[in-house]
PDB file of N, CA and C in Angstrom:
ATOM      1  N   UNK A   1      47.848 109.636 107.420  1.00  0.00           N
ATOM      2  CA  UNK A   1      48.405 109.991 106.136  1.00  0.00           C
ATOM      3  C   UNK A   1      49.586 110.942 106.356  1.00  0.00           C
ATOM      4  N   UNK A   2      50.480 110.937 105.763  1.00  0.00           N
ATOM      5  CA  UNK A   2      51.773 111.992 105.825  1.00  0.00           C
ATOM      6  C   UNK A   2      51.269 113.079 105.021  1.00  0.00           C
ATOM      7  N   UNK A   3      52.226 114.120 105.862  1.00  0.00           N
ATOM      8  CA  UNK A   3      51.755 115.278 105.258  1.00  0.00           C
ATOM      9  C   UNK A   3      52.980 115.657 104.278  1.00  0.00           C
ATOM     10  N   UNK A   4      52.374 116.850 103.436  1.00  0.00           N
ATOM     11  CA  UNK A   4      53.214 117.041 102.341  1.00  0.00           C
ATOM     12  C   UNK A   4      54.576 117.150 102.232  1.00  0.00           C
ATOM     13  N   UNK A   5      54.594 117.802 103.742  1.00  0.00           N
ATOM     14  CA  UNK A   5      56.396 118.462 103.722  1.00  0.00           C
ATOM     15  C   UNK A   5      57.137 117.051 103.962  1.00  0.00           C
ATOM     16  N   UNK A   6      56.545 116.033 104.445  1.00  0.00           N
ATOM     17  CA  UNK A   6      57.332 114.963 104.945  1.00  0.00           C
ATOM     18  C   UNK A   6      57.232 114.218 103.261  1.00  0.00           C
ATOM     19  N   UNK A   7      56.446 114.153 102.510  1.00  0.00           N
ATOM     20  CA  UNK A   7      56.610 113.284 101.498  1.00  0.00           C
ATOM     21  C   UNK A   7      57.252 113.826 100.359  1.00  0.00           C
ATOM     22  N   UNK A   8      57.364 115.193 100.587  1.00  0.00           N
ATOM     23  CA  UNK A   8      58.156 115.908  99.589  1.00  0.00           C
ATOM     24  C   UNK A   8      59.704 115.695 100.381  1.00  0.00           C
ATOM     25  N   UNK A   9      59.929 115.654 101.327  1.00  0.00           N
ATOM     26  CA  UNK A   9      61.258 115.890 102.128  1.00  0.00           C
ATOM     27  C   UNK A   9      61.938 113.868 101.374  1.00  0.00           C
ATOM     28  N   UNK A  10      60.774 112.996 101.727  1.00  0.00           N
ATOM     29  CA  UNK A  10      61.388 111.387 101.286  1.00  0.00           C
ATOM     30  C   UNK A  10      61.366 111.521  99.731  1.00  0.00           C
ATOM     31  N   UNK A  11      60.836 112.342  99.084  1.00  0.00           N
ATOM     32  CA  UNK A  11      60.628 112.228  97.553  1.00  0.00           C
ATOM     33  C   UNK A  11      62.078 113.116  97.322  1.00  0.00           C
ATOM     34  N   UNK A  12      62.631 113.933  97.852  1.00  0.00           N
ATOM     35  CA  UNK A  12      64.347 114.599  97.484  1.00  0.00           C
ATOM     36  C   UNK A  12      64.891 113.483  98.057  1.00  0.00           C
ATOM     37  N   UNK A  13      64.914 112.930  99.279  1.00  0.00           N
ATOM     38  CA  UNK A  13      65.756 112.105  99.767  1.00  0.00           C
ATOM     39  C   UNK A  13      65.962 111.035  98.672  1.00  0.00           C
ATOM     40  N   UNK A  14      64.944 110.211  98.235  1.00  0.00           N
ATOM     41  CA  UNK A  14      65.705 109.233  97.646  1.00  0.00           C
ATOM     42  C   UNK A  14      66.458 109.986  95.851  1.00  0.00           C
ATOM     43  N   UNK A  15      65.592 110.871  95.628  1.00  0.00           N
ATOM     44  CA  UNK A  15      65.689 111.465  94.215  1.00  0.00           C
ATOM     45  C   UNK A  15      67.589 111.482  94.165  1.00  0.00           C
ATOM     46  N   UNK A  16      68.133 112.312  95.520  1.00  0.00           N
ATOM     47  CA  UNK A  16      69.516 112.429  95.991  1.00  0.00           C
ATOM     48  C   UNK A  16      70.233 111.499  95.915  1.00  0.00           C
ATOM     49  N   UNK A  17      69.344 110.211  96.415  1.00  0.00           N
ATOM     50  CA  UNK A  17      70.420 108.901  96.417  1.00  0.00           C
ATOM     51  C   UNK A  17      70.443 108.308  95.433  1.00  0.00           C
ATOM     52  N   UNK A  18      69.521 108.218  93.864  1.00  0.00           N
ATOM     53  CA  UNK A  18      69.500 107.494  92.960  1.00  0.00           C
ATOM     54  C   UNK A  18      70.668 108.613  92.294  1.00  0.00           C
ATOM     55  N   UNK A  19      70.784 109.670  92.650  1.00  0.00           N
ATOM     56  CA  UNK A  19      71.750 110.357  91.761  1.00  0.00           C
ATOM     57  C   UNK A  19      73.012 110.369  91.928  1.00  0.00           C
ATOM     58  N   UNK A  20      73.343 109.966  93.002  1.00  0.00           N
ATOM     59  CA  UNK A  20      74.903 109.468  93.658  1.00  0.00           C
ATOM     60  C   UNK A  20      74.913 108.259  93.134  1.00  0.00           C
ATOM     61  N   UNK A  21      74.083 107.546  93.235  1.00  0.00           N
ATOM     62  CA  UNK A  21      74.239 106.394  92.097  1.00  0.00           C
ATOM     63  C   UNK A  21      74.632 106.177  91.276  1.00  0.00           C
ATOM     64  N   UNK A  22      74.180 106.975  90.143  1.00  0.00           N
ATOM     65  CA  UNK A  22      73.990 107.514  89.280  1.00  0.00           C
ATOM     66  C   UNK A  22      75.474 107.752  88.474  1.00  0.00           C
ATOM     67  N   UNK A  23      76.017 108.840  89.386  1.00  0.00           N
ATOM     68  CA  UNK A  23      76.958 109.530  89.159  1.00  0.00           C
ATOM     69  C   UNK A  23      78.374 108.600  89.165  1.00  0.00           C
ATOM     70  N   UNK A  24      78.326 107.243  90.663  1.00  0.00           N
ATOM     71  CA  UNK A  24      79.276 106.999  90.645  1.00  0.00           C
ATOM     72  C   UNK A  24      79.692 105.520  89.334  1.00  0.00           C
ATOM     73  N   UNK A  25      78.815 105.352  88.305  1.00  0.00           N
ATOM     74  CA  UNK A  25      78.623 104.711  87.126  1.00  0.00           C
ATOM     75  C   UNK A  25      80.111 104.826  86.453  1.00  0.00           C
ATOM     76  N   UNK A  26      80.873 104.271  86.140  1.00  0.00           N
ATOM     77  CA  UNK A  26      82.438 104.043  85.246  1.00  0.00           C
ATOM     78  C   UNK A  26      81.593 104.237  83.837  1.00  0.00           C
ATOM     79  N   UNK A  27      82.048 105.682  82.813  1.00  0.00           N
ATOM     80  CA  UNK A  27      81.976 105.828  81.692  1.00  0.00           C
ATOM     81  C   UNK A  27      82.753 105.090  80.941  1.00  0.00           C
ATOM     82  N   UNK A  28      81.859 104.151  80.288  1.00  0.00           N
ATOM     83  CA  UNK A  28      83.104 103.359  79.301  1.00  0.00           C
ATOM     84  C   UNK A  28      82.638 103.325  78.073  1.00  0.00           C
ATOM     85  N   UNK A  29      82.223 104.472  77.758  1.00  0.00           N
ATOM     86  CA  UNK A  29      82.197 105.117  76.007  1.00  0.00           C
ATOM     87  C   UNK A  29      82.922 105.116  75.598  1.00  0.00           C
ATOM     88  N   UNK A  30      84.308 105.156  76.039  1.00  0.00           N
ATOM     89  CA  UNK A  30      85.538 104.977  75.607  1.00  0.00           C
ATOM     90  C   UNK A  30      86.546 103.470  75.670  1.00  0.00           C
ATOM     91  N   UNK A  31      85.557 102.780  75.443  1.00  0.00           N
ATOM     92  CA  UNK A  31      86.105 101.317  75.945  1.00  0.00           C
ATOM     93  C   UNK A  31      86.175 100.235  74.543  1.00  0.00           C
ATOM     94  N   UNK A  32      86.380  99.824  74.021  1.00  0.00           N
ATOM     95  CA  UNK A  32      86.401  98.555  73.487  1.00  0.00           C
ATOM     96  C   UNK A  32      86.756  97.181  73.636  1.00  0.00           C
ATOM     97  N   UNK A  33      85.416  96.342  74.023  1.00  0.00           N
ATOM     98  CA  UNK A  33      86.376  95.088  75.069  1.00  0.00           C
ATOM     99  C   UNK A  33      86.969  94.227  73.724  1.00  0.00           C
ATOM    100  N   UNK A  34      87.764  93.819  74.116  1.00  0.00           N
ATOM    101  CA  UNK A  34      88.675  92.799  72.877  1.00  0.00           C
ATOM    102  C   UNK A  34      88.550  91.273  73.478  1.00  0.00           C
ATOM    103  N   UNK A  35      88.355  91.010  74.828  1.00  0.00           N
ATOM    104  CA  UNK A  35      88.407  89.113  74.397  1.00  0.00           C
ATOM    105  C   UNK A  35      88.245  89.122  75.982  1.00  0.00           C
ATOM    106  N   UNK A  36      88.614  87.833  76.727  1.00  0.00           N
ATOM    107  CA  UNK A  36      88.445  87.852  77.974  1.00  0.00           C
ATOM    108  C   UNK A  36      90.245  87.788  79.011  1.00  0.00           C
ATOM    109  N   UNK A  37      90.346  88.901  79.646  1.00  0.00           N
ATOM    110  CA  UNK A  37      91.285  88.463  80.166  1.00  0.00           C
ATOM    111  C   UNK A  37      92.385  87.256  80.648  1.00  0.00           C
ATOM    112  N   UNK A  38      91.430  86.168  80.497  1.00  0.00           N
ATOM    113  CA  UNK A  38      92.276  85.153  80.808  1.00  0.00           C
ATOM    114  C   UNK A  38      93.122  84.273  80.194  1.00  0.00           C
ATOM    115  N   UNK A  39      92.225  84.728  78.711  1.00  0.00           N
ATOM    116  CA  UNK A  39      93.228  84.307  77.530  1.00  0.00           C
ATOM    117  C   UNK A  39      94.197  85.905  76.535  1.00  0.00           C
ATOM    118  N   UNK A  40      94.132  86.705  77.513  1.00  0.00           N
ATOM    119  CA  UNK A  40      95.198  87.938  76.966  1.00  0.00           C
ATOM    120  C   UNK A  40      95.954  88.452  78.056  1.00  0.00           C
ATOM    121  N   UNK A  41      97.236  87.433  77.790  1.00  0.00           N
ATOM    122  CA  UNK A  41      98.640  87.630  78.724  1.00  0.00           C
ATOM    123  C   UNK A  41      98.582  89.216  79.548  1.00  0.00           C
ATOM    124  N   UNK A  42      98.677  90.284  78.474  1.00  0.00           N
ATOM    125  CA  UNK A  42      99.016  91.339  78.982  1.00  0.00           C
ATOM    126  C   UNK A  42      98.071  92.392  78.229  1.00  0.00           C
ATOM    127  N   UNK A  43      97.089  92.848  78.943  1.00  0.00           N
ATOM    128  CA  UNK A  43      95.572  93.703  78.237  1.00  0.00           C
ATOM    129  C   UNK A  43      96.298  95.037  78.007  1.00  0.00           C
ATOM    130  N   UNK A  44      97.063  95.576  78.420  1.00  0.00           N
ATOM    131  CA  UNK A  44      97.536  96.431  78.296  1.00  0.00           C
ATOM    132  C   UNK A  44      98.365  96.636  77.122  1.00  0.00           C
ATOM    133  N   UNK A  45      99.573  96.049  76.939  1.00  0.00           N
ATOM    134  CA  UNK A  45     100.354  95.741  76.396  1.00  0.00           C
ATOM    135  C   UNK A  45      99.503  95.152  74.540  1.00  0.00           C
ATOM    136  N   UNK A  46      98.878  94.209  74.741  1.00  0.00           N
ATOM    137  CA  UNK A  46      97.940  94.019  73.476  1.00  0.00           C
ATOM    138  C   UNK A  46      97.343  95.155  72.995  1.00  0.00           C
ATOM    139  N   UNK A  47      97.212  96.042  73.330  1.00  0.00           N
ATOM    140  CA  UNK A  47      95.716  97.163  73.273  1.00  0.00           C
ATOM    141  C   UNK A  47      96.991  97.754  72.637  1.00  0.00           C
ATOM    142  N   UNK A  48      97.355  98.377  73.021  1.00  0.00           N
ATOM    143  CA  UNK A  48      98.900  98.995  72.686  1.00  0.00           C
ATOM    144  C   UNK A  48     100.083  98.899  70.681  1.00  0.00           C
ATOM    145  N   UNK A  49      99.687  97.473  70.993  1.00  0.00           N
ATOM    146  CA  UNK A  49      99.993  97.265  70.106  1.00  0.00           C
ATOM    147  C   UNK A  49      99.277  96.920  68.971  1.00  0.00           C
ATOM    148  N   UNK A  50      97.831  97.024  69.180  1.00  0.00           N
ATOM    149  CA  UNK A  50      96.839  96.949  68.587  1.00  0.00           C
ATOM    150  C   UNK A  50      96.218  98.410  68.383  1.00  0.00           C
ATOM    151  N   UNK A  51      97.367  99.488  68.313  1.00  0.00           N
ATOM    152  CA  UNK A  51      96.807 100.987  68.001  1.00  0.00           C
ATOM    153  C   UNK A  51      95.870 101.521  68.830  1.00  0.00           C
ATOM    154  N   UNK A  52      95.906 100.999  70.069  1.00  0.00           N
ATOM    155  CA  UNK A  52      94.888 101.976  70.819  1.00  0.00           C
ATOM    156  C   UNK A  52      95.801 102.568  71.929  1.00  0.00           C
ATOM    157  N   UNK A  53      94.919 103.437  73.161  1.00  0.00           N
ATOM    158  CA  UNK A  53      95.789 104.362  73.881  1.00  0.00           C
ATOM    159  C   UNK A  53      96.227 103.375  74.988  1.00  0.00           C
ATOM    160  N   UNK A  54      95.567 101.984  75.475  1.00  0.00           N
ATOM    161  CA  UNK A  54      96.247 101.137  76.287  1.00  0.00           C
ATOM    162  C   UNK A  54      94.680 100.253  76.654  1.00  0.00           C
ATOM    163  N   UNK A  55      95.249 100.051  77.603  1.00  0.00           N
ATOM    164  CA  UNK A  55      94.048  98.986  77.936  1.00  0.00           C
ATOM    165  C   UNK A  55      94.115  98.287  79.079  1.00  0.00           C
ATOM    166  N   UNK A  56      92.752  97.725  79.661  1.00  0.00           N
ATOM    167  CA  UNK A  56      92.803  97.321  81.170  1.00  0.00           C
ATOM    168  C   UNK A  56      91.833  95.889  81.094  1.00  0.00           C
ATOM    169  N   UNK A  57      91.475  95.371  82.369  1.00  0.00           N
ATOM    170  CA  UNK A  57      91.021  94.319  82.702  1.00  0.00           C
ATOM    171  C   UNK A  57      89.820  95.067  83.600  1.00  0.00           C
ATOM    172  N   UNK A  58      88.459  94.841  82.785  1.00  0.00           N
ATOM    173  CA  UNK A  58      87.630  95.334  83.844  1.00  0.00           C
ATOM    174  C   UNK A  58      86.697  94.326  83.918  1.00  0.00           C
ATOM    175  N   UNK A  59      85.647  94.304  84.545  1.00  0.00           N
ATOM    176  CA  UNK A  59      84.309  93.627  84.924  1.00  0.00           C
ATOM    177  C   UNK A  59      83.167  94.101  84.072  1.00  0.00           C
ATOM    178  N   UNK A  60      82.613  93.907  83.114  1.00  0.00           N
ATOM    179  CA  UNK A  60      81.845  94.224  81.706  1.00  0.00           C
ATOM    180  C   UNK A  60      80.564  94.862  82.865  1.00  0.00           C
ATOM    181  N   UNK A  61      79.839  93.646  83.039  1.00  0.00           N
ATOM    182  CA  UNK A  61      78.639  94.170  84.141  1.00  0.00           C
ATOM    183  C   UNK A  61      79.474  93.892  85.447  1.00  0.00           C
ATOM    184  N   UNK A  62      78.288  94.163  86.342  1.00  0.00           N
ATOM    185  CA  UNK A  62      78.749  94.210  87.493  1.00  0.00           C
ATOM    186  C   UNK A  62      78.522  92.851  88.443  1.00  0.00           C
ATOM    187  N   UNK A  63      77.875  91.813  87.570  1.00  0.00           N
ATOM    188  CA  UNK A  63      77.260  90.733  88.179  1.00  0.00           C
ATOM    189  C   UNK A  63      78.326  89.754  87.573  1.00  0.00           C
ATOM    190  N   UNK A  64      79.071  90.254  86.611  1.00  0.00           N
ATOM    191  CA  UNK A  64      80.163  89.334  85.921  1.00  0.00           C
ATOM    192  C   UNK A  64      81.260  88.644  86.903  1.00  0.00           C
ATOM    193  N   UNK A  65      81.748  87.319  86.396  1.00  0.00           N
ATOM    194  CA  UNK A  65      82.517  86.945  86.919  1.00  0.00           C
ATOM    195  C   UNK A  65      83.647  87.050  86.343  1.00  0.00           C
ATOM    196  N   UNK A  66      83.864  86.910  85.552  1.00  0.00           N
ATOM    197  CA  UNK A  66      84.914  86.925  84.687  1.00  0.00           C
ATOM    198  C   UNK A  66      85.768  88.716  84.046  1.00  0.00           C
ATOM    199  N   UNK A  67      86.784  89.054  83.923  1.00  0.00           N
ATOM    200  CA  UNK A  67      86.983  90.062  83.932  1.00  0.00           C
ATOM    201  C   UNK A  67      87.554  90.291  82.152  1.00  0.00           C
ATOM    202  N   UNK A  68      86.988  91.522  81.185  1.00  0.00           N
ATOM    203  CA  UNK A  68      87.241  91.540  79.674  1.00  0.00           C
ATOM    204  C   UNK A  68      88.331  92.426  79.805  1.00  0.00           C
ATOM    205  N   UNK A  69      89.147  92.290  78.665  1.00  0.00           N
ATOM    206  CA  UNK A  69      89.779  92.998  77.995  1.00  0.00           C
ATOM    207  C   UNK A  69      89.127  94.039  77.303  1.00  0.00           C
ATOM    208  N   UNK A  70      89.578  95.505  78.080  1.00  0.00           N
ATOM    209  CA  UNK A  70      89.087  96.624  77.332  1.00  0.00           C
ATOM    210  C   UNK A  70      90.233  97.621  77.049  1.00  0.00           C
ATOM    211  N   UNK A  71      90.213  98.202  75.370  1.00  0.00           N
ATOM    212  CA  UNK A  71      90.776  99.029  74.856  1.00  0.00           C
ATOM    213  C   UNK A  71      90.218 100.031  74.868  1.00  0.00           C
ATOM    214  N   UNK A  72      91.308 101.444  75.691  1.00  0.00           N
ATOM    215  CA  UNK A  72      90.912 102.542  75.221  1.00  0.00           C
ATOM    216  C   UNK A  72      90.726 103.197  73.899  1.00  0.00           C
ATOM    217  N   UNK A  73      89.987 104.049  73.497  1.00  0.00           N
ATOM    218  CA  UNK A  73      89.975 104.327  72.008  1.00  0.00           C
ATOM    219  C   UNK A  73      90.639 105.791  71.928  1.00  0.00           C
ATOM    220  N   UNK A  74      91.672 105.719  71.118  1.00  0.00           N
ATOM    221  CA  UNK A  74      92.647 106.984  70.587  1.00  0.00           C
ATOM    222  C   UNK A  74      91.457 108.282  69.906  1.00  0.00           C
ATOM    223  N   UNK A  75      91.825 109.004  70.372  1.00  0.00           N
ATOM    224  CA  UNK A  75      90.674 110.388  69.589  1.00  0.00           C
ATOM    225  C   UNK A  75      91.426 111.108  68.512  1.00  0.00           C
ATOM    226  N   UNK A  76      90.621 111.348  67.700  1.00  0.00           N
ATOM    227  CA  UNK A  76      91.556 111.245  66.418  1.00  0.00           C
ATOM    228  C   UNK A  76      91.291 113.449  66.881  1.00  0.00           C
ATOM    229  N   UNK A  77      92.689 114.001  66.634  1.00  0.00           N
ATOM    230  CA  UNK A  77      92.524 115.543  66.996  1.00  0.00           C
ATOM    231  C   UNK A  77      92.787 116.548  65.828  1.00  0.00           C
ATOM    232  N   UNK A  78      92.775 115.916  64.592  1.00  0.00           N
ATOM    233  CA  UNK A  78      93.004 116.274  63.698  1.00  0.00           C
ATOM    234  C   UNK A  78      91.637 116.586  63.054  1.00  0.00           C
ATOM    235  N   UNK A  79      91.242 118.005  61.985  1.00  0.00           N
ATOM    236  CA  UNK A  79      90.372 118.802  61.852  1.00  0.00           C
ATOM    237  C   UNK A  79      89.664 117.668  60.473  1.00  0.00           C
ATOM    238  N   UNK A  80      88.223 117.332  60.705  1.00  0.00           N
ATOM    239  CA  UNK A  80      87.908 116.488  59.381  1.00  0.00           C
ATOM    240  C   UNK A  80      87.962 117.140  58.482  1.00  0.00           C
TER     241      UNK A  80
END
């Protein structure tokens, strides 16, 4: 049987690695996907002119093949 210090020592070890995990996650709370890249010439350029702060071509999940159109969302800085 393992003793404590060793199962407490593998119980931080992985605790450490699910949190680098974790951490290295793309926040896209700030995202709005609009359609699929392949039918929007220029994601950037659309987003843009569609009142947001710009916009990119990302991978929705990570198992995706296909890459969406996502708009950043403008923060409104004015006092409600």
């Amino acid at each position: 049987m393992a003793s404590p210090s060793k199962s407490f020592f593998a119980f931080l070890y992985l605790a450490i690695l699910l949190t680098l995990n974790i951490v290295e996650a793309e926040d896209r709370s700030n995202l709005i996907p609009i359609g699929p890249c392949a039918q929007i010439p220029n994601c950037n350029q659309t987003c843009i002119a569609s009142q947001f702060k710009g916009g990119k071509c990302i991978k929705w999940y990570p198992t995706s093949i296909k890459e969406t159109c996502a708009c950043f969302v403008k923060y409104s800085t004015s006092p409600v």
